[in-house]
Protein backbone atom coordinates (compact mmCIF):
# COMPACT_ATOMS: atom_id res chain seq x y z
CA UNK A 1 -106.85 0.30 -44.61
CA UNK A 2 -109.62 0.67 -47.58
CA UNK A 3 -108.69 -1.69 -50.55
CA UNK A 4 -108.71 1.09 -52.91
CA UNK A 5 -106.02 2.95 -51.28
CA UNK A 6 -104.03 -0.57 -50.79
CA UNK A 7 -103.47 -0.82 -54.27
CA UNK A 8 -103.03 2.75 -54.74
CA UNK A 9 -100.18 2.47 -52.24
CA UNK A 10 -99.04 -0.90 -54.26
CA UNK A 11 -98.41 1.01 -57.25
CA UNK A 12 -101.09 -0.90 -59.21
CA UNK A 13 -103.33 1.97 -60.00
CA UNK A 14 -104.79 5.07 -58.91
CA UNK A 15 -107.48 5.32 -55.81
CA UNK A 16 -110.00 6.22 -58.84
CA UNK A 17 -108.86 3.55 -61.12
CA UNK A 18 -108.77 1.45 -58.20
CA UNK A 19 -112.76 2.27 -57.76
CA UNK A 20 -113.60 1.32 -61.05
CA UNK A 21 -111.49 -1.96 -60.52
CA UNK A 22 -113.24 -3.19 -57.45
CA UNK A 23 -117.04 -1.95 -59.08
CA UNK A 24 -116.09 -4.57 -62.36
CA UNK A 25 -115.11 -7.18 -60.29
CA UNK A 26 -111.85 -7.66 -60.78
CA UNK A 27 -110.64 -7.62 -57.20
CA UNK A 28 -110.31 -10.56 -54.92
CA UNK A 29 -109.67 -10.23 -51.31
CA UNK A 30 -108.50 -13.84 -49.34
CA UNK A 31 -110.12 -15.26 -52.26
CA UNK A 32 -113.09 -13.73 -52.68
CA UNK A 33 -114.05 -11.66 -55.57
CA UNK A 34 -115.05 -7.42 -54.06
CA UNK A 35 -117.23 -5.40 -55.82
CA UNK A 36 -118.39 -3.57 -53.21
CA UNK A 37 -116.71 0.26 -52.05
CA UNK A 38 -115.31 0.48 -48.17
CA UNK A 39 -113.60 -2.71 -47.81
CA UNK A 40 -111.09 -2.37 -45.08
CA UNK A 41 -108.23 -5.18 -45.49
CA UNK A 42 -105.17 -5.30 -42.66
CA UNK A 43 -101.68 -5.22 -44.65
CA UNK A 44 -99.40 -8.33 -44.14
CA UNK A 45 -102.61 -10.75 -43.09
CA UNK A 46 -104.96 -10.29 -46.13
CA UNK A 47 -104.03 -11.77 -49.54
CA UNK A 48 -105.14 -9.31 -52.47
CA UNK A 49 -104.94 -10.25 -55.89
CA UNK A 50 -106.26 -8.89 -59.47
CA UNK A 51 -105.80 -10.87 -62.53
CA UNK A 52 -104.62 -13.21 -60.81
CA UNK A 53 -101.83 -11.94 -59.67
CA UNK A 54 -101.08 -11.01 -55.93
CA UNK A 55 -100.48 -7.30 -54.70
CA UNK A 56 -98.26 -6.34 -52.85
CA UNK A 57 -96.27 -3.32 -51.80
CA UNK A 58 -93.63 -2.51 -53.83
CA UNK A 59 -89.95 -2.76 -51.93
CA UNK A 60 -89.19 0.91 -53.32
CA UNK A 61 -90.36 3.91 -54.92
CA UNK A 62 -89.35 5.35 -58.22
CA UNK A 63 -90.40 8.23 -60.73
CA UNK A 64 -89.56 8.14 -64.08
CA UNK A 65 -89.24 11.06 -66.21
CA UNK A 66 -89.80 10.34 -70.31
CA UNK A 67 -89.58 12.75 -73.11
CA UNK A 68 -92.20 11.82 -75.22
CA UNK A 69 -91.70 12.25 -78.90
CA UNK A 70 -94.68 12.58 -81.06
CA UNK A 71 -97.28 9.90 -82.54
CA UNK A 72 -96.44 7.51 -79.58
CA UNK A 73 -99.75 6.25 -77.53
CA UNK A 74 -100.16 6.79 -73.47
CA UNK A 75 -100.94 3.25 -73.16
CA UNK A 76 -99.41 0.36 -72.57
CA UNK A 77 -101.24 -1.72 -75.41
CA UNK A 78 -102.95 -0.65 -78.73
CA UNK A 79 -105.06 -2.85 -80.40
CA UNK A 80 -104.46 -1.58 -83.79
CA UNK A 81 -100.23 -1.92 -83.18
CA UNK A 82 -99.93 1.31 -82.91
CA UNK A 83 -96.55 2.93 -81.33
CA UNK A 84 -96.87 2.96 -76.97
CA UNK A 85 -94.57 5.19 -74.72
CA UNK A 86 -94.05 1.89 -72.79
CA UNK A 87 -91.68 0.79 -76.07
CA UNK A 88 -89.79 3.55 -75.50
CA UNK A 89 -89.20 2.56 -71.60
CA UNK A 90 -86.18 0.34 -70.24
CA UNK A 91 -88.38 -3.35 -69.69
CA UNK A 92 -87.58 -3.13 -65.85
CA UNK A 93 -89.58 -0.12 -65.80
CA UNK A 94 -92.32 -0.98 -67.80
CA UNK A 95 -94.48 -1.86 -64.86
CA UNK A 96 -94.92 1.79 -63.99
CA UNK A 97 -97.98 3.86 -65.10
CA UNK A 98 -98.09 7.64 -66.46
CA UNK A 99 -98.90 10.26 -64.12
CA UNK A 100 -101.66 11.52 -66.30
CA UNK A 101 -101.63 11.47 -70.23
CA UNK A 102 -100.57 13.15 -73.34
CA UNK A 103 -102.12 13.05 -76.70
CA UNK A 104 -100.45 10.87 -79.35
CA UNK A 105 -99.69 14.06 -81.35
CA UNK A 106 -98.15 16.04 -78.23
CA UNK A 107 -95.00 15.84 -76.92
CA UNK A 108 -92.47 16.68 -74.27
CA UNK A 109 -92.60 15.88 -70.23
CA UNK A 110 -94.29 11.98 -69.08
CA UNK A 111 -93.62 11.14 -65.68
CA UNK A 112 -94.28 6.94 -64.68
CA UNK A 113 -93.91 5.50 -61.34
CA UNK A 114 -95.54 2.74 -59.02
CA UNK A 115 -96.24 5.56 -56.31
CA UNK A 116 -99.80 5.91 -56.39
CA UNK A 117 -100.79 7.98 -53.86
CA UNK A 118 -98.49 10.46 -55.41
CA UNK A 119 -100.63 9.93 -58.46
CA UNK A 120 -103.84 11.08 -56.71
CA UNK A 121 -101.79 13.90 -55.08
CA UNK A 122 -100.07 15.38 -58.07
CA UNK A 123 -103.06 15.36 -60.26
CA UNK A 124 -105.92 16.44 -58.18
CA UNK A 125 -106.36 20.47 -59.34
CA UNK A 126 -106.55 21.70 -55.45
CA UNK A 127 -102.65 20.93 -54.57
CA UNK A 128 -102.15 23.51 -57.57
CA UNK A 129 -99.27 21.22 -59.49
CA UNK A 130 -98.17 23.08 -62.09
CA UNK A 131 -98.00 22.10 -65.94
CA UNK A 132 -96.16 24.02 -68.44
CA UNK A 133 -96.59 23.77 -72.29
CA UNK A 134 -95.46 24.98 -75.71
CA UNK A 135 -98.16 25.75 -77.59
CA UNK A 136 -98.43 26.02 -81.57
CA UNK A 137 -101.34 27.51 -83.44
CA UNK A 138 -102.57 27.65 -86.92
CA UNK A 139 -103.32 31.46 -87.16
CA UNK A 140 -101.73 34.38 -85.57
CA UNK A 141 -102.18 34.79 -82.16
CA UNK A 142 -104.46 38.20 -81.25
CA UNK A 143 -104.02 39.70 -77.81
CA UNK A 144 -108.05 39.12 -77.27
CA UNK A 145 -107.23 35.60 -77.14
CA UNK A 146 -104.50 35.24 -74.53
CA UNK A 147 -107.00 37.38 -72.47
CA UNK A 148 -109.48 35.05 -73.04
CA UNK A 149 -107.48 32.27 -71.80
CA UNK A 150 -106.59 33.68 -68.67
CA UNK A 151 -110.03 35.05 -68.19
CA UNK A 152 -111.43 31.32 -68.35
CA UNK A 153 -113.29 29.31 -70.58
CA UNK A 154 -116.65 26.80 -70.26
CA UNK A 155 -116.41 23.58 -71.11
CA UNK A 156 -119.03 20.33 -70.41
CA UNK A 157 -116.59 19.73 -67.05
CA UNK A 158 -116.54 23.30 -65.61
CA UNK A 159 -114.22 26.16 -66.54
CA UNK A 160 -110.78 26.22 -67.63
CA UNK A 161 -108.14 28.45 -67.04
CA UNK A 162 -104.82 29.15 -68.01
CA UNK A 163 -103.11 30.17 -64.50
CA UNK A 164 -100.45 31.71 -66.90
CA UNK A 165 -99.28 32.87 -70.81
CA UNK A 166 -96.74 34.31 -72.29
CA UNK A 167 -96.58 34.85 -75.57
CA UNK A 168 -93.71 33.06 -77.19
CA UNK A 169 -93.96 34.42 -80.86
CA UNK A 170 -96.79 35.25 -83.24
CA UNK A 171 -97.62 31.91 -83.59
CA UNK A 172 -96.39 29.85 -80.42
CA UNK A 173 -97.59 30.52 -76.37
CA UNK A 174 -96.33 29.19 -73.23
CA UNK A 175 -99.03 27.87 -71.37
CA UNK A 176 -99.06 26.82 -67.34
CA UNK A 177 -101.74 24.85 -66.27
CA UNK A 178 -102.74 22.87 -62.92
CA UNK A 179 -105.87 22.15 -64.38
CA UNK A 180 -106.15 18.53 -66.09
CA UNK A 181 -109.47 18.56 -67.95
CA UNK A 182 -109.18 16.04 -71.12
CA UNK A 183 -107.46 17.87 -73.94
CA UNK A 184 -107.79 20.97 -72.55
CA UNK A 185 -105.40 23.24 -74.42
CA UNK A 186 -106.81 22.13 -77.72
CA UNK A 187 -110.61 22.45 -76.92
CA UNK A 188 -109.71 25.79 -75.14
CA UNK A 189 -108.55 27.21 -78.79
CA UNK A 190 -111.26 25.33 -80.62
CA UNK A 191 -114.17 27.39 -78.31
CA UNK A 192 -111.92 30.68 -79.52
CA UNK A 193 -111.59 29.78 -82.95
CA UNK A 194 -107.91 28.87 -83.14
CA UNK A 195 -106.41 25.19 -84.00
CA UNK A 196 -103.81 23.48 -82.53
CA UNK A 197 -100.71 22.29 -84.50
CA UNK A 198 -98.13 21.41 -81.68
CA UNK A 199 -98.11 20.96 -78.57
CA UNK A 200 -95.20 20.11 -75.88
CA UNK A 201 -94.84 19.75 -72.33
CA UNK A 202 -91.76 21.69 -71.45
CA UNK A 203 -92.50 21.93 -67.42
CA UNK A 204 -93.96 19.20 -64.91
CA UNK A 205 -94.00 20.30 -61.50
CA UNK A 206 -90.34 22.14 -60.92
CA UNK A 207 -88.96 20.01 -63.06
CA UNK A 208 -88.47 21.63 -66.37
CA UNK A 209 -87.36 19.73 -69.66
CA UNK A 210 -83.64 21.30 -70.12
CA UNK A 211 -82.79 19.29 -67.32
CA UNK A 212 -83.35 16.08 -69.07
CA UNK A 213 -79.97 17.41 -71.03
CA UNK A 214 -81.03 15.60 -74.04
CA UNK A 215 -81.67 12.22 -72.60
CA UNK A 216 -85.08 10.13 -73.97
CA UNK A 217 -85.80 9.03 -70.23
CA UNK A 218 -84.62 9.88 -66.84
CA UNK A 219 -85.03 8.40 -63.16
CA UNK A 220 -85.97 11.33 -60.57
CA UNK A 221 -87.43 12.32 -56.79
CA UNK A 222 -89.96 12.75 -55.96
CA UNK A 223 -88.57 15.95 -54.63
CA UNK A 224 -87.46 17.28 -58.35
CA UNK A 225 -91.16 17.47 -59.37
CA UNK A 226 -92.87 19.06 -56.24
């Protein structure tokens, strides 16, 4: 099995996080430090370890569902003591990682587990995950703007597209995106002259955010998301 996918099967990052990981060095393998892609380990005979610390698979599975209140941080440390999601988790859970990001400003839907292959799966724009979001602007909301958001828009990564909109109010869409381009919603508006004042996540996957019936954090499936 390739060491990257090891430790995305571990739960201790991503396959691309993993990459990065293994090109700085911080990846040891039977005691030797990797730093070199398409090393192929066999599980229950090679000792990983990063940090220190030995990998190994976890015993179980688990997905974690947070609703993320505003001005919190999708990481796990700040250096300037800033307010994390992870102070918001349980402590036996605050070994998982988020399944993507949202803004400190933005709200709504955070999902954490220790599955990462379900990570790379769930992310990755071809397997078409869906992401919903309520969406608050500055200025009223013309129709030539909502067209322009379905039509698609350039940015430096490629172009982005809104797979969906409905139009909530004069002031507030609903958004679906499977798209995951670095604060896309808000640089979307910005290239059509609108600002963004709010913005929650009210959909990941099937799982929409009624369901959390009012609760700050919930354990799922894997099978309520896709």
């Amino acid at each position: 099995m390739r060491l990257q996918k090891y430790l995305s099967l571990c739960g201790f990052s991503s396959r691309r996080e993993a990459e990065g990981l293994i090109k700085q060095g911080k990846i040891k393998v039977n005691q030797q430090v990797i730093s070199q892609m398409g090393v192929q380990i066999e599980v229950g005979k090679d000792t990983v370890e990063a940090y220190g610390k030995q990998i190994v698979p976890p015993e179980k599975k688990i997905y974690l569902l947070l609703d993320k209140p505003a001005n919190y941080l999708t990481t796990k440390k700040d250096p300037w003591q800033r307010p994390t999601v992870y102070q918001l988790l349980p402590k036996q859970y605050q070994h998982l990682f988020p399944v993507g990001r949202l803004d400190n400003d933005s709200e709504g839907l955070l999902l954490f587990t220790n599955d990462g292959d379900f990570t790379e799966k769930f992310l990755h724009p071809r397997y078409y995950h869906e992401k919903e979001y309520l969406v608050r602007y500055q200025s009223k909301i013309k129709s030539a703007f909502v067209d322009q958001l379905l039509k698609g828009i350039i940015l430096e990564e490629g172009k982005a597209i809104a797979d969906k909109v409905a139009i909530v109010d004069e002031y507030q869409l609903l958004i679906v995106l499977h798209q995951g381009f670095k604060r896309q919603i808000k640089r979307m508006a910005e290239c059509c002259g609108y600002r963004v004042v709010g913005i929650k996540r009210v959909r990941l996957g099937k799982f929409p955010i009624s369901k959390m019936k009012g609760h700050h954090w919930q354990l799922i499936t894997k099978e309520d998301i896709i």
